[in-house]
N, C-alpha and C. Protein backbone atom coordinates (compact mmCIF):
# COMPACT_ATOMS: atom_id res chain seq x y z
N UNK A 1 0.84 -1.16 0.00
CA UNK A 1 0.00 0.00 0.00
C UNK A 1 0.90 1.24 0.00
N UNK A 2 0.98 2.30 -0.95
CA UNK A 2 1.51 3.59 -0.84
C UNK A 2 0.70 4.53 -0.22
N UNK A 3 1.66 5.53 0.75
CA UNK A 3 0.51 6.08 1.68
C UNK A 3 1.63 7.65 1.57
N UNK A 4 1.54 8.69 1.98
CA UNK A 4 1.85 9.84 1.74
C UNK A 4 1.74 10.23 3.50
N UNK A 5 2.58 10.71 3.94
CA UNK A 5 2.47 11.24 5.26
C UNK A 5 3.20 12.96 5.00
N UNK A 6 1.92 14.15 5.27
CA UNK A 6 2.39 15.27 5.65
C UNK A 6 2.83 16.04 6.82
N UNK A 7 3.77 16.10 7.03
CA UNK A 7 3.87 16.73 8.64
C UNK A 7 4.48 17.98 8.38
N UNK A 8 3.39 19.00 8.53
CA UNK A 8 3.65 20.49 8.46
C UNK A 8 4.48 20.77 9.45
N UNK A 9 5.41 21.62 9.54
CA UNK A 9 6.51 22.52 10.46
C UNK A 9 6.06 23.59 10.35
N UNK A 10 6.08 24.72 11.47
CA UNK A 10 5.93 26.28 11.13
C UNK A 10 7.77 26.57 10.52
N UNK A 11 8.45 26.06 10.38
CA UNK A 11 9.86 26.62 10.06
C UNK A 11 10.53 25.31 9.41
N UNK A 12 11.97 25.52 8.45
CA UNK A 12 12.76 24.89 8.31
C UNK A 12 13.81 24.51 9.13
N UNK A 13 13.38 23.80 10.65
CA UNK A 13 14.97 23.88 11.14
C UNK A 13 14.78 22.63 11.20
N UNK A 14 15.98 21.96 11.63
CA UNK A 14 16.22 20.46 11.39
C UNK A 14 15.35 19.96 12.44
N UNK A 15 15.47 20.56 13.57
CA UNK A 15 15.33 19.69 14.79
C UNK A 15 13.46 18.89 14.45
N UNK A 16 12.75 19.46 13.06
CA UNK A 16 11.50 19.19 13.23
C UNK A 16 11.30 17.82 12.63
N UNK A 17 12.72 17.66 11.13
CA UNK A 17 12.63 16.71 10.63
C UNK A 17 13.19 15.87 11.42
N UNK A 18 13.99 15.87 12.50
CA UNK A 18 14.67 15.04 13.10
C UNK A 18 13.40 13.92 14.20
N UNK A 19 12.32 15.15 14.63
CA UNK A 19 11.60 15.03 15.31
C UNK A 19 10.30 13.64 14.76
N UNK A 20 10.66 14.63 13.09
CA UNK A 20 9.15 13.96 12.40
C UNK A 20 9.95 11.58 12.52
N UNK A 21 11.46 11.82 12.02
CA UNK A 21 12.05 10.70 11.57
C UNK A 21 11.95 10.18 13.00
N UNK A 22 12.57 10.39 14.19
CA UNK A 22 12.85 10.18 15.18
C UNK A 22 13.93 8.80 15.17
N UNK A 23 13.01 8.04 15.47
CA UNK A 23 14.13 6.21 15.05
C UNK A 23 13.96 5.35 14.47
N UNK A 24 13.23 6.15 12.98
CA UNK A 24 13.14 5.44 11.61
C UNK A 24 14.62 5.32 11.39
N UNK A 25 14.62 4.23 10.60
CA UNK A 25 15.55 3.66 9.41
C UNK A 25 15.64 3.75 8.38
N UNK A 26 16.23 3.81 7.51
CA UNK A 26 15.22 3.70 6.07
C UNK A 26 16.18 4.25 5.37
N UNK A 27 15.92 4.63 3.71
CA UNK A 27 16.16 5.33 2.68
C UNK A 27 15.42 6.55 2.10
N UNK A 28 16.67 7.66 2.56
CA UNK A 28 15.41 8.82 2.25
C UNK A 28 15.82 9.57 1.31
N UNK A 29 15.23 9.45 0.02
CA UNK A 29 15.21 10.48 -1.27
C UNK A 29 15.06 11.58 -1.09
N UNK A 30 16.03 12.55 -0.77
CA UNK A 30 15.63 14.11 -0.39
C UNK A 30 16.81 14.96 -1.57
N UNK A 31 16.54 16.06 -1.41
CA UNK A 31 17.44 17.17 -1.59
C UNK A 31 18.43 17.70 -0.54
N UNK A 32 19.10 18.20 -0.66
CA UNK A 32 20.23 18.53 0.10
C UNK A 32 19.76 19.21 1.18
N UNK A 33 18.64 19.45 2.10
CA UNK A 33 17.99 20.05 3.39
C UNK A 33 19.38 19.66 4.43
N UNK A 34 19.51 20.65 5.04
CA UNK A 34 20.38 20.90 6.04
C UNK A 34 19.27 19.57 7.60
N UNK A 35 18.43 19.69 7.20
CA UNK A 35 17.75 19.34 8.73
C UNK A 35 18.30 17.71 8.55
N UNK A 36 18.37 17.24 7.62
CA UNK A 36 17.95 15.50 7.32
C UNK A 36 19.49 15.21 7.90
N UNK A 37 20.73 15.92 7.98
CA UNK A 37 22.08 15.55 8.23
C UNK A 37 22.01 15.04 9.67
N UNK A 38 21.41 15.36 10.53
CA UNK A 38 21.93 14.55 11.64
C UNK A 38 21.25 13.05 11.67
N UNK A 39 20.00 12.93 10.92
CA UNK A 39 19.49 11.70 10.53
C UNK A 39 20.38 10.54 9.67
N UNK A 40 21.26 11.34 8.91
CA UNK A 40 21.97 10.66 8.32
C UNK A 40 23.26 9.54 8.83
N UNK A 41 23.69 10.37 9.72
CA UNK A 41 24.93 9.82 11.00
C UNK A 41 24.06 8.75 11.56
N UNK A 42 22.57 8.85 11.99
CA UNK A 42 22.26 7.89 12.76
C UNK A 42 21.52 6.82 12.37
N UNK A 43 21.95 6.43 10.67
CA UNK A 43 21.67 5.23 10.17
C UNK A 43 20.61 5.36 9.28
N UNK A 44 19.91 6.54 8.94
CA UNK A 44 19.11 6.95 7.82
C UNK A 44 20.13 6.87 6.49
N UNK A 45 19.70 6.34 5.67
CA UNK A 45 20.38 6.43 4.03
C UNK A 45 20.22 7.39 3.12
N UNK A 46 20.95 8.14 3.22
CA UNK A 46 20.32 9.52 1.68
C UNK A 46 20.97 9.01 0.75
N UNK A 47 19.21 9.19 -0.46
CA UNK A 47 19.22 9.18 -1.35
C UNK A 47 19.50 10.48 -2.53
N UNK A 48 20.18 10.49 -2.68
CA UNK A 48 19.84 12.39 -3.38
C UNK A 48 18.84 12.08 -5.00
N UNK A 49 18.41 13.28 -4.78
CA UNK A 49 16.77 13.43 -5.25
C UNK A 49 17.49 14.25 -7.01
N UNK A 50 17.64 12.84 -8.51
CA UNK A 50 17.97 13.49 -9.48
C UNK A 50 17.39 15.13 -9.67
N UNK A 51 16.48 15.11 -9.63
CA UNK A 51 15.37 16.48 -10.20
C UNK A 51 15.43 17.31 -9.45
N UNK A 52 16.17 16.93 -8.16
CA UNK A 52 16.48 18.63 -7.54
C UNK A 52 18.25 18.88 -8.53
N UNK A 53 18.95 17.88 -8.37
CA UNK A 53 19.82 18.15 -9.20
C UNK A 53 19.89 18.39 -10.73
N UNK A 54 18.83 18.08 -11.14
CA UNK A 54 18.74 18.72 -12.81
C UNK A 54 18.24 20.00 -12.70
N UNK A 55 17.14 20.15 -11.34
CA UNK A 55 16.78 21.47 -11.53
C UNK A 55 17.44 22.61 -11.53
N UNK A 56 18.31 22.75 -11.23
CA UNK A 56 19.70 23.94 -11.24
C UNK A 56 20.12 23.55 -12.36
N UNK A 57 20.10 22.79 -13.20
CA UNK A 57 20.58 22.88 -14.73
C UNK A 57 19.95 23.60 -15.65
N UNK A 58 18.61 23.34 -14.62
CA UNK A 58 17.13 23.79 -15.96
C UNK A 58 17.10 25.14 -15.66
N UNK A 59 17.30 25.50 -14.80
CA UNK A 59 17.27 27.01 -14.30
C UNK A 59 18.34 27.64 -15.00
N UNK A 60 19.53 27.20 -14.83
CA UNK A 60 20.32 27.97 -15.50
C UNK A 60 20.22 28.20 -17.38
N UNK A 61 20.24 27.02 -17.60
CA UNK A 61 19.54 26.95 -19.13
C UNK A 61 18.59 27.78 -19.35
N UNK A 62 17.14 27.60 -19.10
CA UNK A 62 15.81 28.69 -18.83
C UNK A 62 16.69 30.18 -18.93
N UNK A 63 17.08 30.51 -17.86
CA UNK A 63 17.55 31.65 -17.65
C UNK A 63 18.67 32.36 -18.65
N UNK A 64 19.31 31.55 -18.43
CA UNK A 64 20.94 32.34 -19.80
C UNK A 64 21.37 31.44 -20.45
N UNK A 65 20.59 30.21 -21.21
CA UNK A 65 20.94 29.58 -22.26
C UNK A 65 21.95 28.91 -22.51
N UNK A 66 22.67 28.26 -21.50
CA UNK A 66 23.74 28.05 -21.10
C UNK A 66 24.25 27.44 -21.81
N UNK A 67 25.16 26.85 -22.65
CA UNK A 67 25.05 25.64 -23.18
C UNK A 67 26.09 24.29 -22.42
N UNK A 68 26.78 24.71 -21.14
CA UNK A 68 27.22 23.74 -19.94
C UNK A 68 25.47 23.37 -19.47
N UNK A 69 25.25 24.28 -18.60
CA UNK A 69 23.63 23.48 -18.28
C UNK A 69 23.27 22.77 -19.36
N UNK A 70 23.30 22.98 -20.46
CA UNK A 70 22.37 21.66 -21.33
C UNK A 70 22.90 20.86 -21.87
N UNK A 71 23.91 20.57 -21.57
CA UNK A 71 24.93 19.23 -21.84
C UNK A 71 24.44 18.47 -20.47
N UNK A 72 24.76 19.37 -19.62
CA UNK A 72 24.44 18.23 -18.41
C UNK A 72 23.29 17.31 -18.53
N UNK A 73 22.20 18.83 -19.07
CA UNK A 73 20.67 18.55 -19.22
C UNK A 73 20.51 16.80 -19.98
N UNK A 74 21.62 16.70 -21.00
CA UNK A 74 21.16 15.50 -21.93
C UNK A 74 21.62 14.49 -21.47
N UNK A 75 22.62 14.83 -20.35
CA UNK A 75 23.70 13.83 -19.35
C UNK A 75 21.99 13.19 -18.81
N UNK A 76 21.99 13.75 -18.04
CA UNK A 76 20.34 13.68 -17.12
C UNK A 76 19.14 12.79 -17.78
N UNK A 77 18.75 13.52 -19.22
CA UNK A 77 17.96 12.94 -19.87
C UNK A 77 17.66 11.57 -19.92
N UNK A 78 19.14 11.35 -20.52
CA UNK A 78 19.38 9.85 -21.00
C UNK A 78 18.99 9.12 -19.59
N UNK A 79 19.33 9.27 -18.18
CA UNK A 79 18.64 8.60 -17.29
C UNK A 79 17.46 8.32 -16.73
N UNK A 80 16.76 9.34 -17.58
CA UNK A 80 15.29 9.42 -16.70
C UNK A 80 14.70 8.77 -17.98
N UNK A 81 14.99 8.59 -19.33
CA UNK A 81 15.45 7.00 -20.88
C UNK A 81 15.16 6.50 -19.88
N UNK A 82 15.94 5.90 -19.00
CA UNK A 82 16.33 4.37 -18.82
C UNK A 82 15.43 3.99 -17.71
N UNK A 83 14.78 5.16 -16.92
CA UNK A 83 13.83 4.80 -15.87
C UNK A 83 12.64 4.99 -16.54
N UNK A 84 12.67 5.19 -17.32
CA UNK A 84 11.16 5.00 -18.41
C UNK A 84 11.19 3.79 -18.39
N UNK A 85 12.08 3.19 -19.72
CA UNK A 85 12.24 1.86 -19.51
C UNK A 85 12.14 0.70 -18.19
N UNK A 86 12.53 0.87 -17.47
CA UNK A 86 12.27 -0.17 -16.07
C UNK A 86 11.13 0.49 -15.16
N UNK A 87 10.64 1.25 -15.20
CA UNK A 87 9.26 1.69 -14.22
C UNK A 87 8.49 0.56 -13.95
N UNK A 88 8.27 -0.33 -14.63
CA UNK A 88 7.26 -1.45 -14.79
C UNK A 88 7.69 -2.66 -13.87
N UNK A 89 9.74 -2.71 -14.10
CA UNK A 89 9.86 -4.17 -13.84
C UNK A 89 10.37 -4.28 -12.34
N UNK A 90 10.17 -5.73 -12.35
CA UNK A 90 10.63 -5.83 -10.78
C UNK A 90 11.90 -5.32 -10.00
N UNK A 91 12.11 -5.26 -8.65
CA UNK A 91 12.79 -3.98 -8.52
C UNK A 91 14.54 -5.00 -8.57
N UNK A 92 14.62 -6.22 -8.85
CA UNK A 92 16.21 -6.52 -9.46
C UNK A 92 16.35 -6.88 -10.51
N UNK A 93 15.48 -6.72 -12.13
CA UNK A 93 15.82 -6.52 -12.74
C UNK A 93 15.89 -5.21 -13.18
N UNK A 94 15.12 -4.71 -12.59
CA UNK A 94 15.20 -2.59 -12.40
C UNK A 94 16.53 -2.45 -12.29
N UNK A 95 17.18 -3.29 -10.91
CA UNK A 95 18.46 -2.69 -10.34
C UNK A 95 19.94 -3.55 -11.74
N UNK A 96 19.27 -4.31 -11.84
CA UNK A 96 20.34 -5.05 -13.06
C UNK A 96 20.39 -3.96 -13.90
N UNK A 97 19.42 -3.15 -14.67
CA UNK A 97 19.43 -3.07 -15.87
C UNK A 97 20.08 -1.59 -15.90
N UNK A 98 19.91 -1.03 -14.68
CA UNK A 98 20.17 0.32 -13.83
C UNK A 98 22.19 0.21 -14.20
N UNK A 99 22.65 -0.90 -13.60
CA UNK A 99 23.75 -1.35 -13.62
C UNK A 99 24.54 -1.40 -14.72
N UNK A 100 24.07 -2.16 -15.76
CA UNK A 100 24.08 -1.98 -17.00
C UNK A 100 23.89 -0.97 -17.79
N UNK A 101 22.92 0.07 -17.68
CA UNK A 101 22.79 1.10 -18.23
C UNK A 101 23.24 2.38 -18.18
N UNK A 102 22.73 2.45 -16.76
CA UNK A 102 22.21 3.38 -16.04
C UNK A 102 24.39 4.31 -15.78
N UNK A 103 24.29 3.10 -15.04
CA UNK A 103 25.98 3.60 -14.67
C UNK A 103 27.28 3.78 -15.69
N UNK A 104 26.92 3.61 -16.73
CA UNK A 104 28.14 4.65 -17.43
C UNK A 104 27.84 5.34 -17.71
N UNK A 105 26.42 6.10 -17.90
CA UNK A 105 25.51 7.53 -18.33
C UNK A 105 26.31 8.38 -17.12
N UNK A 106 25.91 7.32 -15.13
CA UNK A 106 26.72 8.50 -14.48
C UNK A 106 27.97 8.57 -14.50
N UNK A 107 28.86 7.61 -14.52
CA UNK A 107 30.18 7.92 -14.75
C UNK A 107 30.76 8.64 -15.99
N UNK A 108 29.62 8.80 -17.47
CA UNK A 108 30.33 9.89 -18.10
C UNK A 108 29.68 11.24 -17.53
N UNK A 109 28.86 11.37 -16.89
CA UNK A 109 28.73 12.96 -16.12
C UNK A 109 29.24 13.22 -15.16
N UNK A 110 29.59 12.34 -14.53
CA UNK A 110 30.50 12.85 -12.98
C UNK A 110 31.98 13.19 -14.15
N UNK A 111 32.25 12.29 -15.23
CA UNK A 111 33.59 12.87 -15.45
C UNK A 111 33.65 14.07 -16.39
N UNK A 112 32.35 14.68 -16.91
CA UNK A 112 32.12 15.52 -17.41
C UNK A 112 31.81 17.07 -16.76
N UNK A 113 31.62 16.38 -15.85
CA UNK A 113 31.21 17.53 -14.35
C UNK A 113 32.24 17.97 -14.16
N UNK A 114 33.55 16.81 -13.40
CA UNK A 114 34.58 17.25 -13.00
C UNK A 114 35.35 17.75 -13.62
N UNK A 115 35.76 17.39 -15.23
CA UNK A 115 36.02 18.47 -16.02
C UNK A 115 35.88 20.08 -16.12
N UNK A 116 34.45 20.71 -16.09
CA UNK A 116 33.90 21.44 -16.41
C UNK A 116 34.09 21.95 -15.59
N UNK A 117 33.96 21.64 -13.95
CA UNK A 117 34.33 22.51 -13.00
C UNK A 117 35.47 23.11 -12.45
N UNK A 118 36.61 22.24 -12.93
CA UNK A 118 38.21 22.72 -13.12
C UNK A 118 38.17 24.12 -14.42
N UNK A 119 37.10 24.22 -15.52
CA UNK A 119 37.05 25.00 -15.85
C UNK A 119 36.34 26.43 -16.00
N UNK A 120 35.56 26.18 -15.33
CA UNK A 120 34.71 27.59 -14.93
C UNK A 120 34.96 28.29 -13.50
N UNK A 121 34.43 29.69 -13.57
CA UNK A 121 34.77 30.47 -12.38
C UNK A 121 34.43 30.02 -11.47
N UNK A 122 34.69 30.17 -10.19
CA UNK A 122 34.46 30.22 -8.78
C UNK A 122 33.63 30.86 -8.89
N UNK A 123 32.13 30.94 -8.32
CA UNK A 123 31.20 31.54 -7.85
C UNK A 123 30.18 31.80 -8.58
N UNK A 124 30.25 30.92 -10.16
CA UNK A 124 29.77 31.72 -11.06
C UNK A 124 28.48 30.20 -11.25
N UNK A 125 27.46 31.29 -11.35
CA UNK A 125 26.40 30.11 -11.22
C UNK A 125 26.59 28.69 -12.27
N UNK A 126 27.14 28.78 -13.02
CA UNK A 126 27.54 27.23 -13.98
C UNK A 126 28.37 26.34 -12.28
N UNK A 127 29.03 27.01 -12.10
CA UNK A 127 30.01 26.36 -11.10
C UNK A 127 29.00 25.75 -9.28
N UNK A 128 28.06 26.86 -9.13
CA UNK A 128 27.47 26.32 -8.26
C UNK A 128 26.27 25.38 -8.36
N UNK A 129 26.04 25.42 -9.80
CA UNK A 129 24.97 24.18 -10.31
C UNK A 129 25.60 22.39 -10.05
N UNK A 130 27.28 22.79 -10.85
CA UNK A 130 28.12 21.64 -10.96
C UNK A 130 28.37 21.31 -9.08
N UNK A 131 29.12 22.30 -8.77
CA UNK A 131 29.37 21.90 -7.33
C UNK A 131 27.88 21.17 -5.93
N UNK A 132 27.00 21.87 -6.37
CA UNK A 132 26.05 21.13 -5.92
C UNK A 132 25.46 19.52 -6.10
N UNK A 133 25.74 19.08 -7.35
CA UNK A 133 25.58 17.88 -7.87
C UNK A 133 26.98 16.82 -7.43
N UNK A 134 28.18 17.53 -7.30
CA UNK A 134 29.47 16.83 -7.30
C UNK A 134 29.45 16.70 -5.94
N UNK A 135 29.17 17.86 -5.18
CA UNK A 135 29.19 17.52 -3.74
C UNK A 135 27.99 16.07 -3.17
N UNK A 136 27.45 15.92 -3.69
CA UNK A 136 26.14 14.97 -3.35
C UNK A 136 26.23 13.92 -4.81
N UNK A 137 27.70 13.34 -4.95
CA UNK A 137 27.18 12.78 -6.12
C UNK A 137 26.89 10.81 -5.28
N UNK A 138 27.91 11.04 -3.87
CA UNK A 138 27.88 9.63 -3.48
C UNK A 138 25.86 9.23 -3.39
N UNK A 139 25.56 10.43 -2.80
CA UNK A 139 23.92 10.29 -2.29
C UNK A 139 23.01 10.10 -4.34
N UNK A 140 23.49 11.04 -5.24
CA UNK A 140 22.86 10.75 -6.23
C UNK A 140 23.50 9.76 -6.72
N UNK A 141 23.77 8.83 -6.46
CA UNK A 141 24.49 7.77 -7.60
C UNK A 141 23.76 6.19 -6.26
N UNK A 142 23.36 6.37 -5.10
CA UNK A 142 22.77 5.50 -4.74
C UNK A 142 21.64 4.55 -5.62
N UNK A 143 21.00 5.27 -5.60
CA UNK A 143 19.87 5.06 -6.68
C UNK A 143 19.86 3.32 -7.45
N UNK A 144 20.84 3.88 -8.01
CA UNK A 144 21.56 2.50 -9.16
C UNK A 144 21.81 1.53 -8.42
N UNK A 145 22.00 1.04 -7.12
CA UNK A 145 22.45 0.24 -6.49
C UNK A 145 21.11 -0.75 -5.45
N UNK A 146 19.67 -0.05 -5.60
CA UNK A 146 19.03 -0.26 -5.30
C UNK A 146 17.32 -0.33 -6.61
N UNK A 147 17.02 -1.52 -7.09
CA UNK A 147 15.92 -1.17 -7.68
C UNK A 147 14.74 -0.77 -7.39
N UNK A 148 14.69 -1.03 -5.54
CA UNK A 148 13.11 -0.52 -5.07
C UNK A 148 13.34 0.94 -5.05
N UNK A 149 14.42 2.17 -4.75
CA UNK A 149 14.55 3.09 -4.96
C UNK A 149 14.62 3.92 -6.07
N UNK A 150 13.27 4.94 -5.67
CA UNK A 150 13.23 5.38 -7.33
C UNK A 150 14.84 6.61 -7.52
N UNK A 151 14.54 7.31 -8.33
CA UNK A 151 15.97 8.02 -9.23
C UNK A 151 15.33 9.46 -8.52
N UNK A 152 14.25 9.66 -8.32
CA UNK A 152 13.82 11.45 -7.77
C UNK A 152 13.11 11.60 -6.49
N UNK A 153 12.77 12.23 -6.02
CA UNK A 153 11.22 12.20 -4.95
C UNK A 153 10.00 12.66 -5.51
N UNK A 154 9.81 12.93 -7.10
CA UNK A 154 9.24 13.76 -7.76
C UNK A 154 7.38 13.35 -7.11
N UNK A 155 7.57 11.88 -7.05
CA UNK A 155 6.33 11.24 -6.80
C UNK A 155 5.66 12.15 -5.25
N UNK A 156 6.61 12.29 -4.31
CA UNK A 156 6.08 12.21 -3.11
C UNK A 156 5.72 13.26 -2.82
N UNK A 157 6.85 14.43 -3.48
CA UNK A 157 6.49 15.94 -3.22
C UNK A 157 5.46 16.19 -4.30
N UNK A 158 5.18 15.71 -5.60
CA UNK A 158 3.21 15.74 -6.19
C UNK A 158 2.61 15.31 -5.57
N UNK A 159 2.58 14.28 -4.32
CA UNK A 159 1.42 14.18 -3.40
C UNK A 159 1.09 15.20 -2.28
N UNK A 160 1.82 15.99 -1.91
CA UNK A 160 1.47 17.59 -1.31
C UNK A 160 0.83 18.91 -2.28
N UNK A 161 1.27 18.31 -3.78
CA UNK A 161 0.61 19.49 -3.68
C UNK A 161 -0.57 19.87 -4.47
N UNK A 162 -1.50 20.69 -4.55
CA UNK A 162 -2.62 20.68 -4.65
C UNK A 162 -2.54 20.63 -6.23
């Protein structure tokens, strides 16, 4: 049974998500939220959430046409290909095919990343799109290693909102 649990906070501080998790276990598909880190030390699994990391690609693209953001963009593409493809199947041939596929798509963007970021400015939004994704690439590259885990949270955060 899939079930959706909302637990409103009046604020972003950790101590609420810490509060909401308490001494769950688990695998949690998030974005880079400052609150979820002390959950993490205490045996919670982050997942990092692709589509918050494409979304700083898309933004920058959208915005100034980048053409680094949209290389990444097709880096990206080709994975959310391959989760088209397995949506259906069970979650170890999901994770086989993930393996097979899935992982030299990320290993040519992590080495395309790391490239790119040896070459652009310090501070300059191409660089904090890349550095955001590189810093969290151990949490985005989980994914592949698990077939019951999906590739985004895209599902859970459309069940909040209206």
């Amino acid at each position: 049974m899939a079930a959706v649990v909302y637990d409103f906070s009046p604020s972003r501080a950790g101590e609420h998500a810490r509060n909401f998790l308490n001494d769950w276990k688990g695998k949690l598909v998030c974005d880079d939220f400052g609150g979820y880190k002390a959950s993490f030390e205490l045996g919670v699994t982050e997942i990092g959430c692709m589509a918050h990391a494409r979304r700083k690609f898309f933004k920058l693209h959208a915005t100034n046409k980048s053409t680094l953001a949209e290389q990444a963009l097709r880096y990206i593409q080709l994975l959310y290909e391959i989760e088209s493809e397995v949506r259906d199947l069970e979650a170890d041939l999901r994770r086989r095919i993930r393996q097979e596929k899935a992982v030299p798509v990320m290993d040519m963007l992590h080495a395309w990343m790391s490239t790119q970021r040896d070459l652009v400015p310090e501070g300059s939004a191409i660089s904090k799109a890349l550095d955001y994704s590189l810093k969290r690439w151990a949490a985005l590259s989980r994914y592949l290693d698990d077939g019951a885990v999906p590739i985004d949270n895209n599902w859970a955060e459309n069940q909040i909102r209206p």
